[in-house]
C-alpha atoms as a PDB file:
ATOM      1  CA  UNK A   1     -39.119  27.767 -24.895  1.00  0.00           C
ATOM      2  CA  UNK A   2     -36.349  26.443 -26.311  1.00  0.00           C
ATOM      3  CA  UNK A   3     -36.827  24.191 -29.658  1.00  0.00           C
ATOM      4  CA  UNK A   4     -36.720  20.646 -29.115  1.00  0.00           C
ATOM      5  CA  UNK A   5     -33.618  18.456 -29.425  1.00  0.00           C
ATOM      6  CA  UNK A   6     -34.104  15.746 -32.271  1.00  0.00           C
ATOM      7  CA  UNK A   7     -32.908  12.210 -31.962  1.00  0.00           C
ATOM      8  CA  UNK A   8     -32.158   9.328 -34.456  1.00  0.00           C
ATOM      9  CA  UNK A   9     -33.010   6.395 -32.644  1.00  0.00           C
ATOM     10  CA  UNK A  10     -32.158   3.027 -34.316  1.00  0.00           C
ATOM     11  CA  UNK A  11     -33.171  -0.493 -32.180  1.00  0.00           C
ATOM     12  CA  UNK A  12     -34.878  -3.520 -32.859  1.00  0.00           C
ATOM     13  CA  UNK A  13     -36.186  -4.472 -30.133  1.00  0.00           C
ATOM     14  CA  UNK A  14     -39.590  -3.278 -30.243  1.00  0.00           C
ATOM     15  CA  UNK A  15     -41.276  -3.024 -26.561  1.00  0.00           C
ATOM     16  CA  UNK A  16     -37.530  -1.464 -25.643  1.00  0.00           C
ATOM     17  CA  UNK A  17     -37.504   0.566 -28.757  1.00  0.00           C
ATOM     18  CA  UNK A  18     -40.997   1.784 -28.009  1.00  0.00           C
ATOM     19  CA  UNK A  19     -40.748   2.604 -24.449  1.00  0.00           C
ATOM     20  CA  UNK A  20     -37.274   3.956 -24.439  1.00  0.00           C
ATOM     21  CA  UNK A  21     -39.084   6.379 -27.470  1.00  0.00           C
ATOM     22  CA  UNK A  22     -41.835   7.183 -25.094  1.00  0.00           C
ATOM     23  CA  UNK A  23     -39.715   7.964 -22.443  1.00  0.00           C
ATOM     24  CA  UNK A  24     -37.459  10.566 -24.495  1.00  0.00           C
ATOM     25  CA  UNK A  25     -40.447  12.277 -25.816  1.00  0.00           C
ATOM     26  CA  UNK A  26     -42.157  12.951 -22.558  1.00  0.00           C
ATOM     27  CA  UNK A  27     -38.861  14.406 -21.701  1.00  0.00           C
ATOM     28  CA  UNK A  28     -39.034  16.975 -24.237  1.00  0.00           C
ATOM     29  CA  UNK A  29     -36.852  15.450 -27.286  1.00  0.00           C
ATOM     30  CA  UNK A  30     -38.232  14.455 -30.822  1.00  0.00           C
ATOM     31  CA  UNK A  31     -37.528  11.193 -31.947  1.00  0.00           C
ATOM     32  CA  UNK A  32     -37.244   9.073 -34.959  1.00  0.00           C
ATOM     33  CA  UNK A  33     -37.029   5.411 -34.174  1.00  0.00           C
ATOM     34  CA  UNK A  34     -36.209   2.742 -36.628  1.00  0.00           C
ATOM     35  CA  UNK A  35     -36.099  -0.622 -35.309  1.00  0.00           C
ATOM     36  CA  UNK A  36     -34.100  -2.402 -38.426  1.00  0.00           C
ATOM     37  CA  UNK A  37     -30.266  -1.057 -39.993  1.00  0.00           C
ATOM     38  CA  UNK A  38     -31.320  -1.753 -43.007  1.00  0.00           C
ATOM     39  CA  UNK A  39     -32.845   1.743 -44.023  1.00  0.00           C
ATOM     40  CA  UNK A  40     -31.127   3.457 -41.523  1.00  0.00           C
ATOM     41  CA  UNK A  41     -28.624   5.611 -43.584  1.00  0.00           C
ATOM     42  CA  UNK A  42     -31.029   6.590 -45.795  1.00  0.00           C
ATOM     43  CA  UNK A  43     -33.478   7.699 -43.080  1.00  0.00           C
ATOM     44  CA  UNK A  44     -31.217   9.739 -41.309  1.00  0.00           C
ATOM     45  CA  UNK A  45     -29.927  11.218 -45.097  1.00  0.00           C
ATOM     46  CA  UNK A  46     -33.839  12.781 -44.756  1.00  0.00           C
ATOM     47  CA  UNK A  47     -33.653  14.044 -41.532  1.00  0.00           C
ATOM     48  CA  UNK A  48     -32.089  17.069 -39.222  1.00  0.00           C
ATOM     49  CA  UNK A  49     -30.867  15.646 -35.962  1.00  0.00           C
ATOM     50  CA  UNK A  50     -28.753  16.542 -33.285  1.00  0.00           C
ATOM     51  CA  UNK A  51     -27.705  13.376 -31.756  1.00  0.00           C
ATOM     52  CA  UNK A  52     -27.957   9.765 -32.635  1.00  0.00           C
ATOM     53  CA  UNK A  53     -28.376   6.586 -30.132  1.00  0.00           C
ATOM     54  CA  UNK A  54     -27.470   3.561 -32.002  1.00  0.00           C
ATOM     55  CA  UNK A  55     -28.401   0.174 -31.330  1.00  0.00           C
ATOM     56  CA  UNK A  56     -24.969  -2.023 -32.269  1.00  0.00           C
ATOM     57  CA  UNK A  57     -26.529  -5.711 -32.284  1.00  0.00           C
ATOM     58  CA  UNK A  58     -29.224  -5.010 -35.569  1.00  0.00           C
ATOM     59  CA  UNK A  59     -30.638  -7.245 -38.287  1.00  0.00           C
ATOM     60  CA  UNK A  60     -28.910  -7.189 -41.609  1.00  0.00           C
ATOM     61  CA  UNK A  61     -26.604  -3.865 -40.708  1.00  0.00           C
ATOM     62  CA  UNK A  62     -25.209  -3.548 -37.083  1.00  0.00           C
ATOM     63  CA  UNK A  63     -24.521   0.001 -35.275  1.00  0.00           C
ATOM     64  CA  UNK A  64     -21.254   0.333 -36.080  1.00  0.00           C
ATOM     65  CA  UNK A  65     -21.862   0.239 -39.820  1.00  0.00           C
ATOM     66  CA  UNK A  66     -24.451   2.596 -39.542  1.00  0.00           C
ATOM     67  CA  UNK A  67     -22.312   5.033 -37.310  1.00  0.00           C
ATOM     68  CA  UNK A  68     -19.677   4.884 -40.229  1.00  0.00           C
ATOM     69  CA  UNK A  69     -22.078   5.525 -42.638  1.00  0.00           C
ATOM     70  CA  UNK A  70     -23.547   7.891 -40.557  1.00  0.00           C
ATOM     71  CA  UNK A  71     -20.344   9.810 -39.952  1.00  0.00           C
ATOM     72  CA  UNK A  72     -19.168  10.307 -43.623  1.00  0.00           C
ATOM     73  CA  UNK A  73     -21.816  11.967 -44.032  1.00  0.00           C
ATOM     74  CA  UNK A  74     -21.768  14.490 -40.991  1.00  0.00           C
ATOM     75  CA  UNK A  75     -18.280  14.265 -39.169  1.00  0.00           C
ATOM     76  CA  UNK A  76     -19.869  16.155 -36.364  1.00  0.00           C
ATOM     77  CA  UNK A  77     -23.142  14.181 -35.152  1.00  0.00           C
ATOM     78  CA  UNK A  78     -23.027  13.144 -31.630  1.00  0.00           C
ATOM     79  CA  UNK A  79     -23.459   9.176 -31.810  1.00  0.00           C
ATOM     80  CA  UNK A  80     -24.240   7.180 -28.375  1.00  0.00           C
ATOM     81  CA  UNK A  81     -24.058   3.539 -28.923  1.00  0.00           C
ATOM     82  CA  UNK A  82     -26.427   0.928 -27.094  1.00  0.00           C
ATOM     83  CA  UNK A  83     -25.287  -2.308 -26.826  1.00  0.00           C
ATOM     84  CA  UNK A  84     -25.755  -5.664 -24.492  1.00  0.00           C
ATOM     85  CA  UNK A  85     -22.268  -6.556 -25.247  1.00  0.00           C
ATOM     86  CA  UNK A  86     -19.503  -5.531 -22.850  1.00  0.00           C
ATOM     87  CA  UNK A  87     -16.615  -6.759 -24.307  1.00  0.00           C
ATOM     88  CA  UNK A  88     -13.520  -4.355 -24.013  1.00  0.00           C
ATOM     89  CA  UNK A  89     -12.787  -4.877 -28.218  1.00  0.00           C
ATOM     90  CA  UNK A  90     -16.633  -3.731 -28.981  1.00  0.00           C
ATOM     91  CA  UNK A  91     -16.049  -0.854 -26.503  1.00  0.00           C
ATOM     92  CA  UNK A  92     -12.763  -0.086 -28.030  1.00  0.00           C
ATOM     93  CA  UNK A  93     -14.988  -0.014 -31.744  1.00  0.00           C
ATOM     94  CA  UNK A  94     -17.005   2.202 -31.022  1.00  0.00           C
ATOM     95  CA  UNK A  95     -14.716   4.915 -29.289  1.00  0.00           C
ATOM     96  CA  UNK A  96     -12.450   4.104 -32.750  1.00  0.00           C
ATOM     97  CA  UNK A  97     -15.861   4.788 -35.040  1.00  0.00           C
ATOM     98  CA  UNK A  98     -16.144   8.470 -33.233  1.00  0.00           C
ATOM     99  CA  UNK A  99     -18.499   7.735 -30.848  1.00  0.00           C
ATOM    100  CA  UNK A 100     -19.221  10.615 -27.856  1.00  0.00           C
ATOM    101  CA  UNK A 101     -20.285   7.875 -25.424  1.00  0.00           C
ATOM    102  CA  UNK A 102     -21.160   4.235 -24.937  1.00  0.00           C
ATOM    103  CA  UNK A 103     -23.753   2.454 -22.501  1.00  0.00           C
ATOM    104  CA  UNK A 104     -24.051  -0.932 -21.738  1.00  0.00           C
ATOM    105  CA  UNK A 105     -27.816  -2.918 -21.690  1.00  0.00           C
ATOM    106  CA  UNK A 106     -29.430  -2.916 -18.943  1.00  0.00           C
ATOM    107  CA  UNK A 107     -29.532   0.689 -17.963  1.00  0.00           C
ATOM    108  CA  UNK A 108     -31.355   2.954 -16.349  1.00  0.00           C
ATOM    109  CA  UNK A 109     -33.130   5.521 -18.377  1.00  0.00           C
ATOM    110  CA  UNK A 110     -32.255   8.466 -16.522  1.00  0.00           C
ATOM    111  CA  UNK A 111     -28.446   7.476 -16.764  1.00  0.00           C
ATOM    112  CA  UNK A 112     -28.670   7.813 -20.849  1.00  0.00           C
ATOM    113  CA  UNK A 113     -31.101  10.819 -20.488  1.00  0.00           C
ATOM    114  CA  UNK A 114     -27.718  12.096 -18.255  1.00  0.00           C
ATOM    115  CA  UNK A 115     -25.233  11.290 -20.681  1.00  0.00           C
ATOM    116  CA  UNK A 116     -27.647  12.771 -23.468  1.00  0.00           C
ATOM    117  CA  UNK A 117     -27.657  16.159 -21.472  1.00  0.00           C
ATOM    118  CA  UNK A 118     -23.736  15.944 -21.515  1.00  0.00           C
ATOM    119  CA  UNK A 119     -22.521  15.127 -24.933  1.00  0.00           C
ATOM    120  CA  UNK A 120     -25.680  17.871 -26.215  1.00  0.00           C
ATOM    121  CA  UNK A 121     -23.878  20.818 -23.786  1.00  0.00           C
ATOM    122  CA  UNK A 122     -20.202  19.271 -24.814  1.00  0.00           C
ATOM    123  CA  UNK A 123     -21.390  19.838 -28.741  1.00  0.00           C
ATOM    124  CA  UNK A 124     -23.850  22.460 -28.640  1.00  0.00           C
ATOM    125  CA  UNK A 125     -23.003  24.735 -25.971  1.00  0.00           C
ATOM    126  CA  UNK A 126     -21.543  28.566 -26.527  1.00  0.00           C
ATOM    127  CA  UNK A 127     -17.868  27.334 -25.713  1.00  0.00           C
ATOM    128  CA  UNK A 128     -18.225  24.480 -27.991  1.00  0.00           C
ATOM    129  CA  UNK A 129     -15.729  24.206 -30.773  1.00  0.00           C
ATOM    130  CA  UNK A 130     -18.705  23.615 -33.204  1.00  0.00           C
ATOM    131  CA  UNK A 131     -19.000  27.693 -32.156  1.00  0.00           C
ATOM    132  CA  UNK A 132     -15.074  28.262 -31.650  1.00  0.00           C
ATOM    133  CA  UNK A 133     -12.812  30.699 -33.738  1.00  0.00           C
ATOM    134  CA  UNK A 134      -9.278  29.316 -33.126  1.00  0.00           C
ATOM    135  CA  UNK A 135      -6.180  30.757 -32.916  1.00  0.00           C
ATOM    136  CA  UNK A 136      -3.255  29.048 -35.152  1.00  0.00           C
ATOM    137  CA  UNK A 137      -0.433  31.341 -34.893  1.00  0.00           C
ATOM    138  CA  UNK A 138      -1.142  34.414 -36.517  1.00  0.00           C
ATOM    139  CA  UNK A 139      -3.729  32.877 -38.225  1.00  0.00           C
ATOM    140  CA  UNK A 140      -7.920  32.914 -37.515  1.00  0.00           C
ATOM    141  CA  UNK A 141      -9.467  29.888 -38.451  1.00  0.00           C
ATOM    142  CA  UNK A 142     -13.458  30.421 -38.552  1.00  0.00           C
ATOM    143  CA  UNK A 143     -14.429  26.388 -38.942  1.00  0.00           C
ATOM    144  CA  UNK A 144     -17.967  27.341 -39.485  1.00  0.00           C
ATOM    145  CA  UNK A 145     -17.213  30.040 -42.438  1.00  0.00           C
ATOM    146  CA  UNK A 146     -14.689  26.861 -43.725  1.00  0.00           C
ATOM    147  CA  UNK A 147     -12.089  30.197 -43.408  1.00  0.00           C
ATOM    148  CA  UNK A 148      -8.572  31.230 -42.235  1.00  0.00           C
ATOM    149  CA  UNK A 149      -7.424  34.652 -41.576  1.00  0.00           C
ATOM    150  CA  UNK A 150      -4.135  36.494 -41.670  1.00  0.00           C
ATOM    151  CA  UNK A 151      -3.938  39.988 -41.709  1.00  0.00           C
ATOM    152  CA  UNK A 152      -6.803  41.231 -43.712  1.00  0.00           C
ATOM    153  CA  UNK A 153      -6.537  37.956 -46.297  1.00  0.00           C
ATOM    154  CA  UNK A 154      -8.419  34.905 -46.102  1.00  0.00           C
ATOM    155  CA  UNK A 155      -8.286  31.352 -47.862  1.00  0.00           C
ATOM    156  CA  UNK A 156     -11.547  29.762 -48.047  1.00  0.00           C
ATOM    157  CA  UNK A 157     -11.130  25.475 -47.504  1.00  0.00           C
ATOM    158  CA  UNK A 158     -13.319  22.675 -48.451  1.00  0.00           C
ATOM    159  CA  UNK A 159     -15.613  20.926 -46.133  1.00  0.00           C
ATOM    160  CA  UNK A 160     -12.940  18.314 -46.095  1.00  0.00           C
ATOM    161  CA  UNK A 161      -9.394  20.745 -45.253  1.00  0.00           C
ATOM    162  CA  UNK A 162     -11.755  22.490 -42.576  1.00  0.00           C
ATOM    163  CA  UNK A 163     -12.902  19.316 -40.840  1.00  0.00           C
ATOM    164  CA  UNK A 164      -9.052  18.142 -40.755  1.00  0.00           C
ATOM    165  CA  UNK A 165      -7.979  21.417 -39.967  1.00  0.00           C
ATOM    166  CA  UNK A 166     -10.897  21.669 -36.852  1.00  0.00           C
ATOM    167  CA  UNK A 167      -9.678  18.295 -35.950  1.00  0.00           C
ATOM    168  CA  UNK A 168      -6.052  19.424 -35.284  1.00  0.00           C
ATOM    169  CA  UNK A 169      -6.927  22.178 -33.865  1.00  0.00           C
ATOM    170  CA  UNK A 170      -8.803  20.218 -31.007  1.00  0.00           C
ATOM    171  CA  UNK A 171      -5.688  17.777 -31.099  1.00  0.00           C
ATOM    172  CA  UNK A 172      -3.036  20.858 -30.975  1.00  0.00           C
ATOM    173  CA  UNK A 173       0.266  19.718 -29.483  1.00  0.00           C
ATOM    174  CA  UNK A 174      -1.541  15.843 -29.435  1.00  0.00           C
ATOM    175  CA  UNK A 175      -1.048  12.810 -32.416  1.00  0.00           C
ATOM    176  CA  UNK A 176      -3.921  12.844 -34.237  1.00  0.00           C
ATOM    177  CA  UNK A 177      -3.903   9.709 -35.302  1.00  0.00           C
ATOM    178  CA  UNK A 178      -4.775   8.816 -38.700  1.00  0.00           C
ATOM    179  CA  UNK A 179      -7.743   6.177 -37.780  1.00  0.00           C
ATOM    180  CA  UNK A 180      -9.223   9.142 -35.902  1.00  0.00           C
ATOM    181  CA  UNK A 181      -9.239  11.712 -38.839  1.00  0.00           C
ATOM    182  CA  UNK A 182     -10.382   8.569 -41.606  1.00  0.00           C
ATOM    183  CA  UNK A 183     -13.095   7.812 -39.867  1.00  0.00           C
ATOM    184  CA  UNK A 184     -14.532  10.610 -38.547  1.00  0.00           C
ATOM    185  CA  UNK A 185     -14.141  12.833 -41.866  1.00  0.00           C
ATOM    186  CA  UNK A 186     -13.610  10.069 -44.621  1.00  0.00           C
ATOM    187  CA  UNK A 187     -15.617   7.249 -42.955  1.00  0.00           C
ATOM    188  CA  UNK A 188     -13.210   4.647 -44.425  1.00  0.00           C
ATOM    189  CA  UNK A 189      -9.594   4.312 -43.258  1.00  0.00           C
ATOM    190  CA  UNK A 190      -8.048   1.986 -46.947  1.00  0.00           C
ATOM    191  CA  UNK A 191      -5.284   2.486 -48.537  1.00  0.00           C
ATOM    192  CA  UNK A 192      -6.943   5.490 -51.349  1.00  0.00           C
ATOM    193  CA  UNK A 193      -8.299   7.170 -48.656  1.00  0.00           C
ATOM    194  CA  UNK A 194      -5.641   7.395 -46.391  1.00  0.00           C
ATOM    195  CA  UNK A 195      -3.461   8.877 -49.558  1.00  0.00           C
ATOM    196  CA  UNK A 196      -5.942  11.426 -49.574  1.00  0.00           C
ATOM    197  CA  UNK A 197      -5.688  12.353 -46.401  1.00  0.00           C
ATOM    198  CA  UNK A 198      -1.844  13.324 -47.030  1.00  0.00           C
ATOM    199  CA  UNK A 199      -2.917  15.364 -49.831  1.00  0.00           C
ATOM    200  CA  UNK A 200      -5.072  17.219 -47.442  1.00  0.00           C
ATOM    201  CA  UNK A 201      -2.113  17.694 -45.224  1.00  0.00           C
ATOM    202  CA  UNK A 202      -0.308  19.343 -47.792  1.00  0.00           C
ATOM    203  CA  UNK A 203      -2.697  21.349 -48.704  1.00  0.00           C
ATOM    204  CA  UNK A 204      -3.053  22.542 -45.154  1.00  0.00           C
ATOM    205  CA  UNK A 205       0.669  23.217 -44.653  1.00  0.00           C
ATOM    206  CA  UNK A 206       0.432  25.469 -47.906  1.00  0.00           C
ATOM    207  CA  UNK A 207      -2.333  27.737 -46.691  1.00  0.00           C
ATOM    208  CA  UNK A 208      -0.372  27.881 -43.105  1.00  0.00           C
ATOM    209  CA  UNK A 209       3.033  28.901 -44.660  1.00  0.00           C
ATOM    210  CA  UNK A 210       3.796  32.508 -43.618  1.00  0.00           C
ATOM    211  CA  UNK A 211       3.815  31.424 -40.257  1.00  0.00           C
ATOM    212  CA  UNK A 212       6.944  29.336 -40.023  1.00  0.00           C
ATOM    213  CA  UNK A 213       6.527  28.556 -36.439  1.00  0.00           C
ATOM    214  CA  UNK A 214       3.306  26.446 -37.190  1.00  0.00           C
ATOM    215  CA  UNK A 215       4.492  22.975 -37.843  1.00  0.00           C
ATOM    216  CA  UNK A 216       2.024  20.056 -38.630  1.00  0.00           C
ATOM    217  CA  UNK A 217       4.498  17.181 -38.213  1.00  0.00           C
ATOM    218  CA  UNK A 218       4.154  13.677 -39.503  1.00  0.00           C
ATOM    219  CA  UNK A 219       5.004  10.804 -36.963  1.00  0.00           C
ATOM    220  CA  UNK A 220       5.387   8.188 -39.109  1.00  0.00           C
ATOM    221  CA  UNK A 221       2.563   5.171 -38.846  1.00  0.00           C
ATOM    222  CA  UNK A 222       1.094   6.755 -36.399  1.00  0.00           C
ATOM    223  CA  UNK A 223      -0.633  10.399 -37.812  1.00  0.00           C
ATOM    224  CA  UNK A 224      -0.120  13.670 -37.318  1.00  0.00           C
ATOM    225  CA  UNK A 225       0.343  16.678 -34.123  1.00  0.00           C
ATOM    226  CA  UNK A 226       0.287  20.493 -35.236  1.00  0.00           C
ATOM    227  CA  UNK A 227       2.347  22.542 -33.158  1.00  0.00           C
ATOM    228  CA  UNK A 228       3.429  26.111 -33.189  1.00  0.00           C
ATOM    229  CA  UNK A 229       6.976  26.936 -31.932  1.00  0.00           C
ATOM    230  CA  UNK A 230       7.334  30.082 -29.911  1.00  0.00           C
END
Protein backbone atom coordinates (compact mmCIF):
# COMPACT_ATOMS: atom_id res chain seq x y z
CA UNK A 1 0.00 0.00 0.00
CA UNK A 2 1.04 3.04 -1.05
CA UNK A 3 2.00 5.79 1.78
CA UNK A 4 -0.53 8.26 2.40
CA UNK A 5 -0.74 11.68 0.73
CA UNK A 6 -0.43 14.57 3.42
CA UNK A 7 -2.47 17.71 3.30
CA UNK A 8 -2.16 21.25 4.88
CA UNK A 9 -5.54 22.23 5.39
CA UNK A 10 -6.11 25.86 6.58
CA UNK A 11 -10.12 27.07 7.21
CA UNK A 12 -11.96 28.66 9.78
CA UNK A 13 -14.93 27.57 9.61
CA UNK A 14 -15.11 24.90 12.03
CA UNK A 15 -18.16 22.32 11.29
CA UNK A 16 -16.80 22.82 7.39
CA UNK A 17 -13.26 22.58 8.49
CA UNK A 18 -14.08 19.49 10.50
CA UNK A 19 -16.13 17.59 8.14
CA UNK A 20 -14.31 18.46 5.01
CA UNK A 21 -11.12 16.90 7.40
CA UNK A 22 -13.18 13.87 8.06
CA UNK A 23 -14.05 13.37 4.72
CA UNK A 24 -10.30 13.48 3.32
CA UNK A 25 -9.14 11.13 5.92
CA UNK A 26 -11.63 8.41 5.31
CA UNK A 27 -10.43 8.76 1.83
CA UNK A 28 -7.04 7.78 2.62
CA UNK A 29 -5.09 11.31 2.98
CA UNK A 30 -3.48 12.72 6.27
CA UNK A 31 -4.43 15.97 7.24
CA UNK A 32 -3.42 18.90 9.25
CA UNK A 33 -6.17 21.41 9.68
CA UNK A 34 -5.75 24.81 11.12
CA UNK A 35 -8.74 26.84 11.26
CA UNK A 36 -6.94 30.48 11.87
CA UNK A 37 -3.86 32.18 9.31
CA UNK A 38 -2.36 33.34 11.98
CA UNK A 39 0.08 30.33 12.75
CA UNK A 40 -0.23 28.98 9.55
CA UNK A 41 3.33 29.56 8.08
CA UNK A 42 4.87 28.43 10.91
CA UNK A 43 2.83 25.20 11.06
CA UNK A 44 3.42 24.19 7.73
CA UNK A 45 7.49 25.31 8.35
CA UNK A 46 7.06 21.91 10.82
CA UNK A 47 5.50 19.78 8.57
CA UNK A 48 6.09 17.46 5.23
CA UNK A 49 3.17 17.86 2.89
CA UNK A 50 2.35 17.26 -0.49
CA UNK A 51 -0.40 19.56 -1.25
CA UNK A 52 -2.03 22.46 0.44
CA UNK A 53 -5.93 23.58 0.31
CA UNK A 54 -6.14 27.06 1.46
CA UNK A 55 -8.96 28.80 2.79
CA UNK A 56 -8.62 32.65 1.20
CA UNK A 57 -11.30 34.55 3.48
CA UNK A 58 -9.23 33.90 7.20
CA UNK A 59 -9.00 35.88 10.43
CA UNK A 60 -6.01 38.10 10.84
CA UNK A 61 -3.98 36.52 7.59
CA UNK A 62 -6.06 35.58 4.43
CA UNK A 63 -5.04 32.60 1.91
CA UNK A 64 -3.29 34.44 -0.33
CA UNK A 65 -0.77 35.68 2.20
CA UNK A 66 -0.28 32.42 3.44
CA UNK A 67 0.17 30.88 -0.16
CA UNK A 68 3.00 33.58 -0.61
CA UNK A 69 4.47 32.77 2.41
CA UNK A 70 3.95 29.39 1.78
CA UNK A 71 5.60 29.45 -1.63
CA UNK A 72 8.96 31.19 -0.71
CA UNK A 73 9.50 28.70 1.14
CA UNK A 74 8.81 25.64 -1.25
CA UNK A 75 8.34 26.95 -4.94
CA UNK A 76 6.96 23.57 -5.74
CA UNK A 77 3.91 22.78 -3.25
CA UNK A 78 0.71 22.20 -4.96
CA UNK A 79 -1.70 24.98 -3.40
CA UNK A 80 -5.67 24.67 -4.08
CA UNK A 81 -7.44 27.68 -2.90
CA UNK A 82 -11.06 27.61 -1.28
CA UNK A 83 -12.90 30.51 -1.42
CA UNK A 84 -16.81 31.81 -1.37
CA UNK A 85 -15.78 34.65 -3.47
CA UNK A 86 -16.13 34.42 -7.24
CA UNK A 87 -14.97 37.47 -8.39
CA UNK A 88 -12.82 37.24 -11.68
CA UNK A 89 -9.83 39.71 -9.83
CA UNK A 90 -9.68 37.09 -6.70
CA UNK A 91 -9.58 34.28 -9.31
CA UNK A 92 -7.04 36.10 -11.30
CA UNK A 93 -4.90 36.33 -7.55
CA UNK A 94 -4.66 33.31 -6.97
CA UNK A 95 -3.63 31.84 -10.48
CA UNK A 96 -0.91 35.05 -10.17
CA UNK A 97 0.21 33.62 -6.42
CA UNK A 98 1.04 30.02 -8.22
CA UNK A 99 -1.85 28.34 -7.44
CA UNK A 100 -2.51 24.62 -9.30
CA UNK A 101 -6.29 25.10 -9.01
CA UNK A 102 -9.12 27.13 -7.56
CA UNK A 103 -12.75 26.08 -6.32
CA UNK A 104 -15.46 28.12 -5.55
CA UNK A 105 -17.80 27.54 -2.03
CA UNK A 106 -20.29 25.57 -2.25
CA UNK A 107 -18.85 22.45 -3.71
CA UNK A 108 -19.19 19.15 -3.79
CA UNK A 109 -16.64 17.10 -2.00
CA UNK A 110 -15.96 14.65 -4.53
CA UNK A 111 -15.28 17.53 -7.14
CA UNK A 112 -12.13 18.80 -4.84
CA UNK A 113 -11.26 15.11 -3.96
CA UNK A 114 -11.16 15.09 -8.21
CA UNK A 115 -9.14 18.00 -8.63
CA UNK A 116 -6.88 16.72 -5.62
CA UNK A 117 -6.29 13.41 -7.65
CA UNK A 118 -5.25 15.69 -10.67
CA UNK A 119 -2.88 18.32 -9.55
CA UNK A 120 -1.17 15.10 -7.13
CA UNK A 121 -0.65 12.92 -10.70
CA UNK A 122 0.23 16.45 -12.62
CA UNK A 123 3.13 16.97 -9.71
CA UNK A 124 3.95 13.66 -8.55
CA UNK A 125 3.61 11.36 -11.31
CA UNK A 126 6.77 9.53 -13.25
CA UNK A 127 6.48 12.10 -16.25
CA UNK A 128 6.32 14.93 -13.93
CA UNK A 129 8.93 17.59 -14.32
CA UNK A 130 9.51 17.40 -10.48
CA UNK A 131 11.13 13.80 -11.96
CA UNK A 132 12.24 15.29 -15.50
CA UNK A 133 15.92 15.54 -16.85
CA UNK A 134 15.65 18.23 -19.58
CA UNK A 135 17.27 18.74 -22.56
CA UNK A 136 18.72 22.48 -23.18
CA UNK A 137 20.74 22.20 -26.20
CA UNK A 138 23.61 20.19 -25.62
CA UNK A 139 23.19 20.62 -22.21
CA UNK A 140 21.47 18.05 -19.29
CA UNK A 141 19.87 19.83 -16.71
CA UNK A 142 19.12 17.33 -13.64
CA UNK A 143 16.67 19.95 -11.53
CA UNK A 144 16.63 17.56 -8.70
CA UNK A 145 20.67 17.15 -8.46
CA UNK A 146 20.41 21.38 -8.86
CA UNK A 147 22.96 20.18 -12.03
CA UNK A 148 23.74 20.84 -15.74
CA UNK A 149 25.67 18.66 -17.97
CA UNK A 150 27.82 19.10 -21.04
CA UNK A 151 30.03 16.63 -22.16
CA UNK A 152 31.44 14.97 -19.16
CA UNK A 153 31.43 18.58 -17.04
CA UNK A 154 28.88 19.75 -14.80
CA UNK A 155 28.06 23.16 -12.95
CA UNK A 156 26.28 22.65 -9.82
CA UNK A 157 23.39 25.84 -9.24
CA UNK A 158 21.75 27.11 -6.20
CA UNK A 159 18.31 26.24 -5.15
CA UNK A 160 17.46 29.60 -6.55
CA UNK A 161 19.34 29.37 -10.50
CA UNK A 162 17.75 25.74 -10.57
CA UNK A 163 14.20 26.78 -9.71
CA UNK A 164 14.54 29.68 -12.47
CA UNK A 165 16.26 27.52 -14.67
CA UNK A 166 13.27 24.51 -14.13
CA UNK A 167 10.90 27.31 -14.63
CA UNK A 168 12.15 28.16 -18.18
CA UNK A 169 12.52 25.08 -19.03
CA UNK A 170 8.68 24.38 -18.55
CA UNK A 171 8.16 27.90 -20.27
CA UNK A 172 10.71 27.00 -23.31
CA UNK A 173 9.87 29.02 -26.41
CA UNK A 174 6.95 30.90 -23.91
CA UNK A 175 7.44 34.61 -21.83
CA UNK A 176 7.98 33.76 -18.58
CA UNK A 177 6.86 36.52 -17.13
CA UNK A 178 8.57 38.08 -14.34
CA UNK A 179 5.43 38.07 -11.75
CA UNK A 180 5.42 34.32 -12.44
CA UNK A 181 9.15 33.58 -11.55
CA UNK A 182 8.95 36.40 -8.26
CA UNK A 183 6.42 34.81 -6.84
CA UNK A 184 6.73 31.43 -7.21
CA UNK A 185 10.65 31.32 -6.35
CA UNK A 186 11.15 34.76 -4.49
CA UNK A 187 7.63 35.10 -3.02
CA UNK A 188 7.82 38.92 -3.39
CA UNK A 189 7.80 40.65 -6.79
CA UNK A 190 9.55 44.68 -5.36
CA UNK A 191 11.83 46.44 -6.82
CA UNK A 192 15.26 44.44 -4.83
CA UNK A 193 13.90 41.39 -5.69
CA UNK A 194 13.14 41.75 -9.09
CA UNK A 195 17.01 43.09 -9.51
CA UNK A 196 17.85 39.87 -8.26
CA UNK A 197 16.15 38.05 -10.44
CA UNK A 198 18.32 39.65 -13.42
CA UNK A 199 21.32 38.69 -11.62
CA UNK A 200 20.06 35.19 -11.74
CA UNK A 201 19.57 35.55 -15.41
CA UNK A 202 22.99 36.33 -15.92
CA UNK A 203 24.20 33.92 -14.10
CA UNK A 204 22.20 31.42 -16.08
CA UNK A 205 23.32 32.72 -19.48
CA UNK A 206 27.02 32.23 -18.17
CA UNK A 207 26.71 28.57 -17.28
CA UNK A 208 24.72 28.09 -20.81
CA UNK A 209 27.47 29.79 -22.95
CA UNK A 210 29.12 27.11 -25.14
CA UNK A 211 25.98 26.57 -26.67
CA UNK A 212 25.44 29.71 -28.69
CA UNK A 213 22.20 28.63 -30.08
CA UNK A 214 20.54 28.76 -26.53
CA UNK A 215 19.25 32.23 -26.13
CA UNK A 216 17.34 33.38 -22.93
CA UNK A 217 15.99 36.68 -24.31
CA UNK A 218 14.71 39.61 -22.35
CA UNK A 219 11.33 41.18 -23.59
CA UNK A 220 11.43 44.18 -21.99
CA UNK A 221 8.58 44.79 -19.04
CA UNK A 222 7.32 41.84 -19.66
CA UNK A 223 10.08 38.78 -18.55
CA UNK A 224 11.86 36.43 -20.15
CA UNK A 225 11.46 33.17 -23.09
CA UNK A 226 14.59 30.76 -23.52
CA UNK A 227 14.90 29.52 -26.86
CA UNK A 228 17.41 27.47 -28.70
CA UNK A 229 18.01 28.27 -32.42
CA UNK A 230 18.54 25.32 -34.69
Amino acid sequence: MSPKKSLFFVEDDLSFGAVLKSYLEICHFSVTWLDDGKHAVSAFKEGTYDLCLLDVMLPHVDGFSIGREIRAIDPNIPIIFLTAKSLKEDIIMGYRLGADDYIIKPFDADVLLYKIAVVLKRTDGPNSTANQLFQIGKYIFDPHLREIKLEGTKQLLSPKESALLKLLCEYKNELLSREIALKRIWGDDGYFTTRSMDVFITKLRKYLKDDLTIEIRNIHGSGFIMTQNN
